[in-house]
C-alpha atoms as a PDB file:
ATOM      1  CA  UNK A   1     -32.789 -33.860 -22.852  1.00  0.00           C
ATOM      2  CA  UNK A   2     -29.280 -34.461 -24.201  1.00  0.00           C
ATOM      3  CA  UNK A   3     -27.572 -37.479 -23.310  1.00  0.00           C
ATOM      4  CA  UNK A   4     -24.980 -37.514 -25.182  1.00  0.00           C
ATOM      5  CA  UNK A   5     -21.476 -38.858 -24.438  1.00  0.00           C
ATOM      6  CA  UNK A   6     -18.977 -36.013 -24.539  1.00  0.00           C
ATOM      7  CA  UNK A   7     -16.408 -35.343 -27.546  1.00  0.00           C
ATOM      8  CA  UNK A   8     -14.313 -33.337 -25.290  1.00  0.00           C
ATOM      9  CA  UNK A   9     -12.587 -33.380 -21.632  1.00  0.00           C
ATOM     10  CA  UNK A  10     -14.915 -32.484 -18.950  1.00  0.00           C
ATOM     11  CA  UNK A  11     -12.298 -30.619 -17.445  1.00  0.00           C
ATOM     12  CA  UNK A  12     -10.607 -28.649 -19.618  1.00  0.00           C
ATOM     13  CA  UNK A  13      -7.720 -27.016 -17.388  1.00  0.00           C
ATOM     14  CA  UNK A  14      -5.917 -29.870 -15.444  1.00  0.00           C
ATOM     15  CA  UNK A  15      -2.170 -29.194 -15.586  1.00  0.00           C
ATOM     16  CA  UNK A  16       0.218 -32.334 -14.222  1.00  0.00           C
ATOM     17  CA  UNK A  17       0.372 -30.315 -10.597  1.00  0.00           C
ATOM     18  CA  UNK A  18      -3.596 -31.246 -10.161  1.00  0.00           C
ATOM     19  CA  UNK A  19      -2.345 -34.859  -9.937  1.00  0.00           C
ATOM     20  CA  UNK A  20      -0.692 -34.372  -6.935  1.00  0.00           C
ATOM     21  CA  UNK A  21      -2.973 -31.761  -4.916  1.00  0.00           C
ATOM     22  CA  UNK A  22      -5.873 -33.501  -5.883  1.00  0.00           C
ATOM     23  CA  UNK A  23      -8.009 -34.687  -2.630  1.00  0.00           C
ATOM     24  CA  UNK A  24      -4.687 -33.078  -0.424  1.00  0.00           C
ATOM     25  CA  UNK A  25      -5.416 -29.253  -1.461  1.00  0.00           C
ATOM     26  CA  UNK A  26      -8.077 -27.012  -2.502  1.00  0.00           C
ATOM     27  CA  UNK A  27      -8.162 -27.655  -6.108  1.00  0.00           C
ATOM     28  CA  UNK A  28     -10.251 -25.246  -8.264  1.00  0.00           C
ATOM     29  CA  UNK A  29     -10.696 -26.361 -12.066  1.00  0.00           C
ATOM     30  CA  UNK A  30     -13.121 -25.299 -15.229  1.00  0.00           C
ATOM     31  CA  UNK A  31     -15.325 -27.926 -16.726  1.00  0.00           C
ATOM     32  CA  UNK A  32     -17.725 -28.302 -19.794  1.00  0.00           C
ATOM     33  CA  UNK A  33     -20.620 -29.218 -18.144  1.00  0.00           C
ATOM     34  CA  UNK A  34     -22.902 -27.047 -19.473  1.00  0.00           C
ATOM     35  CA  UNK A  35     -22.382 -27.622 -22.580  1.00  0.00           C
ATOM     36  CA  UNK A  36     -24.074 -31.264 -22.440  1.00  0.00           C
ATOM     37  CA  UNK A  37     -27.402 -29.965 -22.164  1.00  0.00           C
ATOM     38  CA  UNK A  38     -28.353 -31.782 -19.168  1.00  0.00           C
ATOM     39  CA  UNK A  39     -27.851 -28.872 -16.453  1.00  0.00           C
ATOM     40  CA  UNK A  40     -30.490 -26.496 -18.162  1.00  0.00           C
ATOM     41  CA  UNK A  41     -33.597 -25.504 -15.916  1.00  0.00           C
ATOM     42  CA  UNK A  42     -35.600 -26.954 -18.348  1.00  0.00           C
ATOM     43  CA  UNK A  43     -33.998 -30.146 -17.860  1.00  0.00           C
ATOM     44  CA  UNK A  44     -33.190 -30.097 -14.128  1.00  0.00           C
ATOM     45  CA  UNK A  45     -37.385 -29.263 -14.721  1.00  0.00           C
ATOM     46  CA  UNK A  46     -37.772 -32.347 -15.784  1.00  0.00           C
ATOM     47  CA  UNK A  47     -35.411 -34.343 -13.159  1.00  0.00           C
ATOM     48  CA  UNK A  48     -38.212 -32.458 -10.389  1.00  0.00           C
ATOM     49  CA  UNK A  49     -40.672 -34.242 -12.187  1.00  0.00           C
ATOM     50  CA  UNK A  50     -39.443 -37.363 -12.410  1.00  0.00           C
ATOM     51  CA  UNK A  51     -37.294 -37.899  -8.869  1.00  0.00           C
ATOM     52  CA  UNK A  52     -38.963 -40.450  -6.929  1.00  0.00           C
ATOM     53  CA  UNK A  53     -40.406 -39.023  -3.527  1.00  0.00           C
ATOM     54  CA  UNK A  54     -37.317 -40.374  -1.089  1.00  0.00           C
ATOM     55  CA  UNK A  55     -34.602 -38.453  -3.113  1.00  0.00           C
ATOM     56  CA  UNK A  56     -35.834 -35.404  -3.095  1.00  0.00           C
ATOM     57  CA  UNK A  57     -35.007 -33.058  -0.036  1.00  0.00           C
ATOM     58  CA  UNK A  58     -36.453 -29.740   0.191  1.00  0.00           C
ATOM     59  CA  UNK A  59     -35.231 -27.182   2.893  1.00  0.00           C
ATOM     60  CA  UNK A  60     -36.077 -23.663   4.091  1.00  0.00           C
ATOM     61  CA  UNK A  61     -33.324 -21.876   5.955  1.00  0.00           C
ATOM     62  CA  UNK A  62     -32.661 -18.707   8.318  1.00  0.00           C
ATOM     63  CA  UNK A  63     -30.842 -16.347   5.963  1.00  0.00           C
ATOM     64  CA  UNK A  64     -30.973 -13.353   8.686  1.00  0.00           C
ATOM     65  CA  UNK A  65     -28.625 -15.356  10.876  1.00  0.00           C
ATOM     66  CA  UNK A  66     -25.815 -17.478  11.331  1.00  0.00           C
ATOM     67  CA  UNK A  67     -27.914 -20.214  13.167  1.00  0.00           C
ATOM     68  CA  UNK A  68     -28.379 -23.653  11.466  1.00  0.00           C
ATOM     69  CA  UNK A  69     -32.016 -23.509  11.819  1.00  0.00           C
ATOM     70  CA  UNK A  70     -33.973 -25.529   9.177  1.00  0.00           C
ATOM     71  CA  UNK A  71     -37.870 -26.996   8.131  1.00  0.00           C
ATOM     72  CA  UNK A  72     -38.430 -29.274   5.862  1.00  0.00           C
ATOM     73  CA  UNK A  73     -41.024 -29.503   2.529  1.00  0.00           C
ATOM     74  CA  UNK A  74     -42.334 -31.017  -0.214  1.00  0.00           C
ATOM     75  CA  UNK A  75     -43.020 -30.169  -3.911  1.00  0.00           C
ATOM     76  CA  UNK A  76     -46.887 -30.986  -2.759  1.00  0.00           C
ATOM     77  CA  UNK A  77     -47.782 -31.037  -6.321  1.00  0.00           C
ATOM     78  CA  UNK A  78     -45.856 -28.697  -8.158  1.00  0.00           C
ATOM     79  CA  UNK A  79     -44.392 -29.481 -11.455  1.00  0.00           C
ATOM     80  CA  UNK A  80     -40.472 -29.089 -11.516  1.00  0.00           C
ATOM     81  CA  UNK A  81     -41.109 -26.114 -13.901  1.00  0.00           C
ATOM     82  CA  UNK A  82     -43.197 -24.021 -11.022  1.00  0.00           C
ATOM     83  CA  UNK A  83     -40.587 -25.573  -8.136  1.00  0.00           C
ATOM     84  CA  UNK A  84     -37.342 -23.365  -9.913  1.00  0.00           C
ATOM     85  CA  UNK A  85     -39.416 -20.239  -9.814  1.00  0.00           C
ATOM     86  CA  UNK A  86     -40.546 -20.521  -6.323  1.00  0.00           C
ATOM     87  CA  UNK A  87     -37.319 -21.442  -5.341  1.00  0.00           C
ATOM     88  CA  UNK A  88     -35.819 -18.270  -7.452  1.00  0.00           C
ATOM     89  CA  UNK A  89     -37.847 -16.117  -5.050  1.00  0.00           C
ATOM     90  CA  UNK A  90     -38.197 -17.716  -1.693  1.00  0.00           C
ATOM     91  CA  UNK A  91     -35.145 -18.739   0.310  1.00  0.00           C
ATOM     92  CA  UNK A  92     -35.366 -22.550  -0.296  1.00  0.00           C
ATOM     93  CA  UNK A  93     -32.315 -25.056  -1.048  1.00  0.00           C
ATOM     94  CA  UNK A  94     -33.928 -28.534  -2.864  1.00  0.00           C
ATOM     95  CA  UNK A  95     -31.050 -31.572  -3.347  1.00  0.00           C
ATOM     96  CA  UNK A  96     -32.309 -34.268  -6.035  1.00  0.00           C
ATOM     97  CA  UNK A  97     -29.767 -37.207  -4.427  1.00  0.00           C
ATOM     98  CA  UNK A  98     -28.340 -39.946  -6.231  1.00  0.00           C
ATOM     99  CA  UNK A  99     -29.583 -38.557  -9.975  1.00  0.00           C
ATOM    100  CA  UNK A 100     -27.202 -41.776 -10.916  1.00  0.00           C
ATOM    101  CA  UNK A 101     -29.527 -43.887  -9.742  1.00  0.00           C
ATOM    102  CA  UNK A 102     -33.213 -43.111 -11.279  1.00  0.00           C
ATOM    103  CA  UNK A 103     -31.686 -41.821 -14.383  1.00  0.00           C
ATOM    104  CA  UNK A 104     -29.233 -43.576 -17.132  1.00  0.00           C
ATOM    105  CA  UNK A 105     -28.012 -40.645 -18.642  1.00  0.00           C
ATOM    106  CA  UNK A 106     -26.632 -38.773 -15.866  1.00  0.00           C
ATOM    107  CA  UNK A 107     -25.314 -42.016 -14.755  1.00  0.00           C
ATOM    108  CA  UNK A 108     -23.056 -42.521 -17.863  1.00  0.00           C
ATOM    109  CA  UNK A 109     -21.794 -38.785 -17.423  1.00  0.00           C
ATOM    110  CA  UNK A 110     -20.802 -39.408 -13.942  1.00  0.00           C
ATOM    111  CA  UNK A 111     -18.786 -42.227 -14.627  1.00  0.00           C
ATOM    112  CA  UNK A 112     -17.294 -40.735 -17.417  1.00  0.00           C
ATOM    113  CA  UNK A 113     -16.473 -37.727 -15.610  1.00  0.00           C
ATOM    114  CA  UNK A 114     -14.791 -40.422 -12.982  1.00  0.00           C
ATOM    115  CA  UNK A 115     -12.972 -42.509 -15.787  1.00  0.00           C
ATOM    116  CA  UNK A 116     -11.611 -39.271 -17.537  1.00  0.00           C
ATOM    117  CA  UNK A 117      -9.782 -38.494 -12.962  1.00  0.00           C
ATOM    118  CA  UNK A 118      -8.920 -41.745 -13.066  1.00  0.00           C
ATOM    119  CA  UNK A 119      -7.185 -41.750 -16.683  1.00  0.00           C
ATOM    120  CA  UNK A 120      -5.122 -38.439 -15.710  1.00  0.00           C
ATOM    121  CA  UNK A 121      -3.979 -39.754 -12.372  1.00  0.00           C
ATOM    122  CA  UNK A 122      -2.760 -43.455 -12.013  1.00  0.00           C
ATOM    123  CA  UNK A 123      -3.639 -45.414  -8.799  1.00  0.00           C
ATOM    124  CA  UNK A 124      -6.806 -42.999  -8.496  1.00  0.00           C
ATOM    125  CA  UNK A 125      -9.614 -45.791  -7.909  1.00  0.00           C
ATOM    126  CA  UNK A 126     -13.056 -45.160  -7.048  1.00  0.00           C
ATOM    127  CA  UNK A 127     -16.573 -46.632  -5.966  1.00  0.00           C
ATOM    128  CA  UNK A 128     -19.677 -45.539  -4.739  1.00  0.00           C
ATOM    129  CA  UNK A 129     -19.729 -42.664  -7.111  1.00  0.00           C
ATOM    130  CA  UNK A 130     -22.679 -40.543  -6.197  1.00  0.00           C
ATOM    131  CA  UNK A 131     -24.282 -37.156  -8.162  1.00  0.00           C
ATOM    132  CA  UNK A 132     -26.331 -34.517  -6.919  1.00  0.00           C
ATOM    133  CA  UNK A 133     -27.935 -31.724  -8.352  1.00  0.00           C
ATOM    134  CA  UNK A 134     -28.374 -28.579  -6.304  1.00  0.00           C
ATOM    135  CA  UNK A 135     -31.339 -25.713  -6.988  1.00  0.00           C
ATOM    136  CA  UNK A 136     -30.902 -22.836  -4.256  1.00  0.00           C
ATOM    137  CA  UNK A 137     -32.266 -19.578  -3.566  1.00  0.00           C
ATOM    138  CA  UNK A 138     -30.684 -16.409  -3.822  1.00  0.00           C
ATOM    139  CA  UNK A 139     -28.634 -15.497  -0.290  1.00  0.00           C
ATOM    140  CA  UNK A 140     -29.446 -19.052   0.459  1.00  0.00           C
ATOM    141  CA  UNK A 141     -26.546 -20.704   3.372  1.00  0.00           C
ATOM    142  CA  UNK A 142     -25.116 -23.904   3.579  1.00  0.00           C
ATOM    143  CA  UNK A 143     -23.597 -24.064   7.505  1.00  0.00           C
ATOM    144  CA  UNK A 144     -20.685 -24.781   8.747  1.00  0.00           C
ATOM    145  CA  UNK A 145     -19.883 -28.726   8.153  1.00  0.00           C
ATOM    146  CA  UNK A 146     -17.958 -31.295   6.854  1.00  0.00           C
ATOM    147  CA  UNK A 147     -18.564 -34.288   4.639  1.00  0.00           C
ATOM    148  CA  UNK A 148     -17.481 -37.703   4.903  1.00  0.00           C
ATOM    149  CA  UNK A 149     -16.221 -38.999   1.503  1.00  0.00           C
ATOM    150  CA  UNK A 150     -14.544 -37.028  -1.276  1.00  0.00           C
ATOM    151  CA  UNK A 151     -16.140 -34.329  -2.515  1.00  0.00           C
ATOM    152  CA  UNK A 152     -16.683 -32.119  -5.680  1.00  0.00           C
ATOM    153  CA  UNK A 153     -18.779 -29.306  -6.402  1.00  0.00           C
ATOM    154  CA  UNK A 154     -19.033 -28.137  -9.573  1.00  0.00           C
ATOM    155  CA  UNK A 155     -21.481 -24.577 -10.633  1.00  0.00           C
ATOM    156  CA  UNK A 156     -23.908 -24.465 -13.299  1.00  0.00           C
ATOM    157  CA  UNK A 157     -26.063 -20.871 -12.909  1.00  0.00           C
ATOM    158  CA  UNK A 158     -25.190 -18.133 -10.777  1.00  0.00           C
ATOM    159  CA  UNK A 159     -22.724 -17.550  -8.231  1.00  0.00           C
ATOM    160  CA  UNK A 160     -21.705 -18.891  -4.797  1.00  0.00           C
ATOM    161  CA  UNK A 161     -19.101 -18.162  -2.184  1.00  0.00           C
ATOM    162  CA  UNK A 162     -17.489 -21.318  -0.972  1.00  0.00           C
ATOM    163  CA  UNK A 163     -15.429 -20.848   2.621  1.00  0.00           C
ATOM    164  CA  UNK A 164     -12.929 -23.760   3.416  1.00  0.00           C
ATOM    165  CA  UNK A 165     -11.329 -24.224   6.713  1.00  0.00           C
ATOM    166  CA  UNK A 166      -8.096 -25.848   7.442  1.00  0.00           C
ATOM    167  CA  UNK A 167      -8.326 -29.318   8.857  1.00  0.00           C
ATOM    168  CA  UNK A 168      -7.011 -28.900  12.023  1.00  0.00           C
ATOM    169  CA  UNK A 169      -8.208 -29.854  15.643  1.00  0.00           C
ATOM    170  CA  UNK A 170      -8.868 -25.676  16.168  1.00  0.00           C
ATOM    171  CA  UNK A 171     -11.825 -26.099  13.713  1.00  0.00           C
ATOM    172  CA  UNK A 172     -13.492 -29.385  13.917  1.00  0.00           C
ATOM    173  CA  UNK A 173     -12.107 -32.504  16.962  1.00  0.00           C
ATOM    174  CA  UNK A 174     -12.327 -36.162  15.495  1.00  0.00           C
ATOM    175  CA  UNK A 175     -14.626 -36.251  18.347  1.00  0.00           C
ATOM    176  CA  UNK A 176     -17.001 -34.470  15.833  1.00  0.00           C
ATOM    177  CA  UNK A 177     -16.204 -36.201  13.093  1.00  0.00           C
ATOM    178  CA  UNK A 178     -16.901 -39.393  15.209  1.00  0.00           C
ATOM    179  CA  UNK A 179     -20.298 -38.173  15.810  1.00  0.00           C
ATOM    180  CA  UNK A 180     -21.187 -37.620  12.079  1.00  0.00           C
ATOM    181  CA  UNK A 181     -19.984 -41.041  11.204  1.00  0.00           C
ATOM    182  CA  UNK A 182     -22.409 -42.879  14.015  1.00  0.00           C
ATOM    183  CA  UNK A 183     -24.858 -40.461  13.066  1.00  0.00           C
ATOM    184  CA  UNK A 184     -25.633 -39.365  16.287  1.00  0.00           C
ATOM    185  CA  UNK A 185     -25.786 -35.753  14.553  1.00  0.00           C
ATOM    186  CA  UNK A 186     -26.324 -34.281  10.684  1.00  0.00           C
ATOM    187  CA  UNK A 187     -22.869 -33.343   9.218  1.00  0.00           C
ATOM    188  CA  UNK A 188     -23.159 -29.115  10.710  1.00  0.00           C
ATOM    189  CA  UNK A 189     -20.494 -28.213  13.284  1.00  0.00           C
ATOM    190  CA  UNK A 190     -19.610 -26.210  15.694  1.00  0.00           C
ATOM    191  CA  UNK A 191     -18.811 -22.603  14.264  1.00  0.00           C
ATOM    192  CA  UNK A 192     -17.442 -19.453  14.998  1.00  0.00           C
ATOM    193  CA  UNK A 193     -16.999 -15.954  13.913  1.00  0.00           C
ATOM    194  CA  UNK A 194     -13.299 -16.035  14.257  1.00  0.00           C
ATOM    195  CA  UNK A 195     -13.070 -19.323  11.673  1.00  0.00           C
ATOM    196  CA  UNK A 196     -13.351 -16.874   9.027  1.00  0.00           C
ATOM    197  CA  UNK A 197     -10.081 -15.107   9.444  1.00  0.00           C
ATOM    198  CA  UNK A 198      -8.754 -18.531   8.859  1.00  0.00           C
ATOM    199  CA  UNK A 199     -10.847 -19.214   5.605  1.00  0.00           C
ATOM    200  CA  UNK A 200      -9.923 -19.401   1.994  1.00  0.00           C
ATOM    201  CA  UNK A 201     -12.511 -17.840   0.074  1.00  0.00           C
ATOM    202  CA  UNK A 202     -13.837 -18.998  -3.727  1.00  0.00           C
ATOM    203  CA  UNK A 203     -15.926 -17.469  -5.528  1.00  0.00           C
ATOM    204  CA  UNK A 204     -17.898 -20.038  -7.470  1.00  0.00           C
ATOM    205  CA  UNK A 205     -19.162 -18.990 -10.890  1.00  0.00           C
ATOM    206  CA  UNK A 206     -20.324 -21.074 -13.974  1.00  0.00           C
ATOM    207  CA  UNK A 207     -18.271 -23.317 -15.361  1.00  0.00           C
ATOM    208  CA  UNK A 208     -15.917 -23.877 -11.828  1.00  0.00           C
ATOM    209  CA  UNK A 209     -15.449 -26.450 -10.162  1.00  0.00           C
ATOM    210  CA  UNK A 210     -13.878 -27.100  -6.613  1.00  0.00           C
ATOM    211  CA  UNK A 211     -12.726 -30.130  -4.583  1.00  0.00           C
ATOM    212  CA  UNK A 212     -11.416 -30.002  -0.657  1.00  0.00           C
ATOM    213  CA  UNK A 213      -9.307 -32.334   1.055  1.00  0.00           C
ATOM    214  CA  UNK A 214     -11.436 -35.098   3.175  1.00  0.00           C
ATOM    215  CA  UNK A 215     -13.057 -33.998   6.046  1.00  0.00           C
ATOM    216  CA  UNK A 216     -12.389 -30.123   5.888  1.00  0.00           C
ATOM    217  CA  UNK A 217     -14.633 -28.092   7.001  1.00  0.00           C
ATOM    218  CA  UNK A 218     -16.568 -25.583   5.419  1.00  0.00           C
ATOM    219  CA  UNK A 219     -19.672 -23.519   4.199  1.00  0.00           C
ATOM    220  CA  UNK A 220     -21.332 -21.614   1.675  1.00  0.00           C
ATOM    221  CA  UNK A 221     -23.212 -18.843   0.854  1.00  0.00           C
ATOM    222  CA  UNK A 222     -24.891 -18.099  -2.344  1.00  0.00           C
ATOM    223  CA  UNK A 223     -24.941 -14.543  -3.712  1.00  0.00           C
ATOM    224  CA  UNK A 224     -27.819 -12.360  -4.827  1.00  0.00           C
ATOM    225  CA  UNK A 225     -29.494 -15.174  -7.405  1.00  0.00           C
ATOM    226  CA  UNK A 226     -30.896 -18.461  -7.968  1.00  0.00           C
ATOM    227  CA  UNK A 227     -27.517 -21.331  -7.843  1.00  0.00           C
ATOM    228  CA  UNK A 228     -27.608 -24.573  -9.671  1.00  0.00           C
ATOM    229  CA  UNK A 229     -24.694 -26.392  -8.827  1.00  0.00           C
ATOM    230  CA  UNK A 230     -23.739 -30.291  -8.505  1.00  0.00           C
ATOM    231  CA  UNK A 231     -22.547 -31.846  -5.888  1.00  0.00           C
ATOM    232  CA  UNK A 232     -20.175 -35.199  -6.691  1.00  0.00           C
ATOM    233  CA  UNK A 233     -18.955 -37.649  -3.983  1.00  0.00           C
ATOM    234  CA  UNK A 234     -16.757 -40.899  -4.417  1.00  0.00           C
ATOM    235  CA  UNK A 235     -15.063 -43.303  -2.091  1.00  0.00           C
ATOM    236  CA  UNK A 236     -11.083 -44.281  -2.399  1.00  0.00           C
ATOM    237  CA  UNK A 237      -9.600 -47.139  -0.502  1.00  0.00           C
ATOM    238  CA  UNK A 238      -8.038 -44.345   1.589  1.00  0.00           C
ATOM    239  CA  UNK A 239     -11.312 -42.597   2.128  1.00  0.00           C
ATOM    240  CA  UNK A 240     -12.632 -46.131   2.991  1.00  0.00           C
ATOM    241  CA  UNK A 241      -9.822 -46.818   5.543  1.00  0.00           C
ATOM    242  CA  UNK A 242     -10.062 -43.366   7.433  1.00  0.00           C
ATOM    243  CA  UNK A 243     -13.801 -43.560   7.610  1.00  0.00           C
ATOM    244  CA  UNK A 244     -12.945 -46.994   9.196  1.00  0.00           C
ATOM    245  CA  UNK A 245     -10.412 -45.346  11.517  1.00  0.00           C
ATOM    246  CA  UNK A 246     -12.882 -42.792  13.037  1.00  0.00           C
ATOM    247  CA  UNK A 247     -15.778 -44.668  13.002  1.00  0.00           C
ATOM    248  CA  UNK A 248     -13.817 -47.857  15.004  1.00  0.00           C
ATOM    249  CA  UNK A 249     -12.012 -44.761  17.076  1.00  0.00           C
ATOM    250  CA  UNK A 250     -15.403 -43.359  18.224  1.00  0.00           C
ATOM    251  CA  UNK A 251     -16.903 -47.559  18.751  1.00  0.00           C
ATOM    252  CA  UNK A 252     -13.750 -47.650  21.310  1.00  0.00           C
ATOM    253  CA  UNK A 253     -14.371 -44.406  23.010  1.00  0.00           C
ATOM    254  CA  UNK A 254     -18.259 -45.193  23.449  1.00  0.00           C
ATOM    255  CA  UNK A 255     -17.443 -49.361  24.408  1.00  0.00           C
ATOM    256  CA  UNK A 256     -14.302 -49.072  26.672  1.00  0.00           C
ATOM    257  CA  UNK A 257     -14.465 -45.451  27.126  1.00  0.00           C
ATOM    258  CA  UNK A 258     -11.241 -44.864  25.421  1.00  0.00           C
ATOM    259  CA  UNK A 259     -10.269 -43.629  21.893  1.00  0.00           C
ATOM    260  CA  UNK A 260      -7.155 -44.208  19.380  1.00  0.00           C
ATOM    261  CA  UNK A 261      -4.875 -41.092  19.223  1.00  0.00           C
ATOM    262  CA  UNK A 262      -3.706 -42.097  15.298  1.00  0.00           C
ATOM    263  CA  UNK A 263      -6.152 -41.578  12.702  1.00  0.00           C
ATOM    264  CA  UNK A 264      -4.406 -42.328  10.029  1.00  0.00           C
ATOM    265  CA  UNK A 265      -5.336 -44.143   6.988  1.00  0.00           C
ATOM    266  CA  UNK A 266      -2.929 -46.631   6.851  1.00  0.00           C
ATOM    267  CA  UNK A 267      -1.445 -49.480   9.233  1.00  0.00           C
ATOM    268  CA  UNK A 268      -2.378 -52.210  10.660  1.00  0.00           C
ATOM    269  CA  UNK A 269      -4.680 -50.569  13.364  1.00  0.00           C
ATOM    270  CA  UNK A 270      -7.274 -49.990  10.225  1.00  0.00           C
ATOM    271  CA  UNK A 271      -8.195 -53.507  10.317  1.00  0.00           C
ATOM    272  CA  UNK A 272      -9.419 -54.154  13.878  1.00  0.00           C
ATOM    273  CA  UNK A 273     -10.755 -50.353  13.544  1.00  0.00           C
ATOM    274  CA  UNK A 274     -12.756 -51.561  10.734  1.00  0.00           C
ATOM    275  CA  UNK A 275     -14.123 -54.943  12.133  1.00  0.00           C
ATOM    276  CA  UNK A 276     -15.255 -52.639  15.269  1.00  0.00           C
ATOM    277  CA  UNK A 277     -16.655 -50.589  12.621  1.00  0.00           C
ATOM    278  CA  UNK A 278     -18.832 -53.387  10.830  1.00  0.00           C
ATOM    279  CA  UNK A 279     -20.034 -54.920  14.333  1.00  0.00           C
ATOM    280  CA  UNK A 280     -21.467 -52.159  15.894  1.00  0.00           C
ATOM    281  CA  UNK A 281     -22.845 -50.992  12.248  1.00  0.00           C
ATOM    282  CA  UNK A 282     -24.471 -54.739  12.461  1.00  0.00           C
ATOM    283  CA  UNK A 283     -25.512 -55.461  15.837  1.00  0.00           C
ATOM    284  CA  UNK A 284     -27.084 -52.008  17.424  1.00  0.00           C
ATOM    285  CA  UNK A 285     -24.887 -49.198  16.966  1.00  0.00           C
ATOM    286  CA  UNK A 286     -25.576 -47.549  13.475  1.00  0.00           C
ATOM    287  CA  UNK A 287     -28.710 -45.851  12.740  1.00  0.00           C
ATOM    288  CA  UNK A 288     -30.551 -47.378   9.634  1.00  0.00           C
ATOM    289  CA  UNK A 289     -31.174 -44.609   7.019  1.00  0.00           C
ATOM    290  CA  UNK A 290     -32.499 -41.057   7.513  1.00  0.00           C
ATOM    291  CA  UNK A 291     -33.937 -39.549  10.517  1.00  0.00           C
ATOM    292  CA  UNK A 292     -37.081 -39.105   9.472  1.00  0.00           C
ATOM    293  CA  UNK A 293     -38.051 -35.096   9.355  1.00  0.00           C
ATOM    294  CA  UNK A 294     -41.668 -33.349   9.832  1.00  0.00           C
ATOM    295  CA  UNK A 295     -42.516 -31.412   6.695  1.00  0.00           C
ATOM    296  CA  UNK A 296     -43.394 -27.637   7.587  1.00  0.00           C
ATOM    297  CA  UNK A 297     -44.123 -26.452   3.868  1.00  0.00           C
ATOM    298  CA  UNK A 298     -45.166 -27.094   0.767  1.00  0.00           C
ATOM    299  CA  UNK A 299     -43.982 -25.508  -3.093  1.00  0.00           C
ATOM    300  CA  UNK A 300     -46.401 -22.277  -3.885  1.00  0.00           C
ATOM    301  CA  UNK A 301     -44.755 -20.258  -6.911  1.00  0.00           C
ATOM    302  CA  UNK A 302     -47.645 -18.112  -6.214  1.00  0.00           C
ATOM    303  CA  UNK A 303     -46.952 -17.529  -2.671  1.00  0.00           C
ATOM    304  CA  UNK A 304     -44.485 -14.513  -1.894  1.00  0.00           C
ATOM    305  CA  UNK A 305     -41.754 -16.745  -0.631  1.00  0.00           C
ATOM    306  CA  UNK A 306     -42.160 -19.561  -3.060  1.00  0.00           C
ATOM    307  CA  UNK A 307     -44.253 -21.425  -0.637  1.00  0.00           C
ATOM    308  CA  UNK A 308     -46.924 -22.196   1.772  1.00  0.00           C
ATOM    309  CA  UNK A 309     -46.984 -24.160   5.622  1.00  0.00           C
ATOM    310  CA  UNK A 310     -48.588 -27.430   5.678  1.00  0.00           C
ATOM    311  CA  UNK A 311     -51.155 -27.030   8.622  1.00  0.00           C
END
C-alpha cells in the first residue's frame, strides 16, 4: 500500500471565495486522492482485513422504499477481497470508522489533508479529526439525516447523488437535533416527499468532493454501481460551542421543562449551556457508546445478494 506523503495539493481547485463559504455553504471541490494509492479496492481489501471487529459496521438496507429500515452483519469470515464483491452485488453499505486510528498511514494523510484547510484559511482550527472509508452497493440509500460535527465527503469509485436541505426549522426542529445529541435516537430524521423540491442536488463522481454547512440535513443515493467514498469529520471551537448550545438547550427542556430560544454559537449563554452539557453527560444523562445492534447476516460473495442470515 502507498503511504506516501503527497507532492501536490490535495485539493487542487480552491479559489480565495472557498475561504469564506467554507462550513457556511455547499462547497463542492476536486481532490487528488486517488492518486495516493491508498483508496484502491485492493487496498481498502486490505483495511477489511485488518479493521479491528468494533470499527467495522456492516448494514443491509430497503432500496424498494423510502423507509429507514436497516439489519445489521458481519464479515463472518470473509477476507476484505470477497467482502467488495459481495457488496458489488447485494445491497449492503459497510463503514470502516476511525481508519486514523488502527492505521498510521491514513492517519498522516488526514492530517495533512487538515493542515493543507488550515494553511489556506487563517483562524481555521481543528481537533478530533476523524476518517472513514465508505464501500456501498449499487442503488444503495443513505436516509434522510444530519450529522453533528463538520463534515466532508469526498468520492473515490462510482457515482452518488448527494441531496442537501436548507437548514431551516421547515426541515429538521432543534428539538431533533437535541435528540441526536443525547442520543436518544441515531442521526435519521423526519422526511418528506415535498423536501425534495427544496433540495440542491450533486452529483458525486470520482475525484469530488463536498462539504455542507453544520447540521444540514440531507441524504444520498448511490447510482447503478458499487461507491467508495470517504467520509471526513472535524470539530472547530464553533462546532464545539453549538454542540454545547443544543445539547445544554435540550438538558433544560428535559430538567426544568423549558428550552433556550438562541442557539447560537457564541455568547455568554454557551458557558452555562456547556457545564449543563458536561453534568448530565457525567452523572446519568448521556448514553455510553453504541447501542448495541443484533446481527441479521453474515458476508457470502457466493450468495445471490452478497450474503447469508445468521440463524
Amino acid at each position: 500500500m502507498n503511504s506516501m506523503v503527497m507532492n501536490r495539493d490535495i485539493i487542487t481547485n480552491w479559489a480565495p471565495r472557498h475561504e469564506r463559504l467554507f462550513g457556511r455553504e455547499l462547497v463542492q471541490l476536486q481532490h487528488s486522492l486517488r492518486e495516493t494509492g491508498m483508496f484502491t479496492r485492493d487496498a481498502i481489501a486490505k483495511l477489511i482485513d485488518n479493521c479491528p471487529a468494533d470499527d467495522l459496521g456492516l448494514e443491509s438496507m430497503c432500496v424498494e422504499t423510502d423507509r429507514p429500515d436497516r439489519i445489521y452483519g458481519v464479515l463472518g469470515g470473509a477476507s476484505g477481497k470477497d467482502a467488495i464483491k459481495a457488496i458489488e452485488k447485494g445491497r449492503m453499505w459497510m463503514n470502516l470508522r476511525r481508519v486514523m486510528d488502527w492505521s498510521p498511514e491514513y492517519k498522516k494523510l488526514l492530517d495533512e489533508i487538515f493542515n493543507e484547510f488550515e494553511a489556506r484559511m487563517p483562524g481555521f482550527k481543528t481537533f478530533k479529526r476523524n476518517m472513514h472509508i465508505l464501500i456501498s452497493s449499487p442503488n444503495a440509500k443513505v436516509f434522510y439525516h444530519a450529522d453533528i460535527q463538520g463534515q466532508s465527503l469526498w468520492q473515490i469509485e462510482g457515482v452518488k447523488s448527494v441531496y442537501l436541505y436548507p437548514r431551516s426549522e421547515a426541515f429538521m426542529s432543534p428539538q431533533s437535533v437535541e435528540k441526536i445529541l443525547l442520543r436518544e435516537t441515531d442521526e435519521d430524521l423526519e422526511y418528506q416527499n415535498w423536501f425534495d423540491d427544496y433540495a440542491t442536488k450533486v452529483d458525486l463522481k470520482p475525484g469530488n468532493m463536498i462539504t455542507w454547512p453544520l447540521y444540514a440535513p440531507h441524504r444520498v443515493q448511490n447510482h447503478d454501481c458499487l461507491n467508495i467514498s470517504v467520509a471526513m469529520e472535524h470539530w472547530t471551537k464553533a462546532i464545539w460551542n453549538s454542540y454545547a448550545v443544543h445539547y445544554g438547550n435540550g438538558v433544560l427542556r428535559r430538567t426544568v421543562g423549558v428550552g433556550a430560544k438562541t442557539t447560537n454559537d457564541y455568547g455568554m449563554h454557551v458557558y452555562p449551556k456547556a457545564a449543563a452539557a458536561f453534568m448530565w453527560k457525567k452523572f446519568g444523562g448521556q448514553i455510553a457508546g453504541d447501542v448495541v445492534k443484533a446481527r441479521h447476516f453474515r458476508i457470502d460473495a457466493s450468495a445471490p445478494e452478497g450474503r447469508v442470515d445468521i440463524a
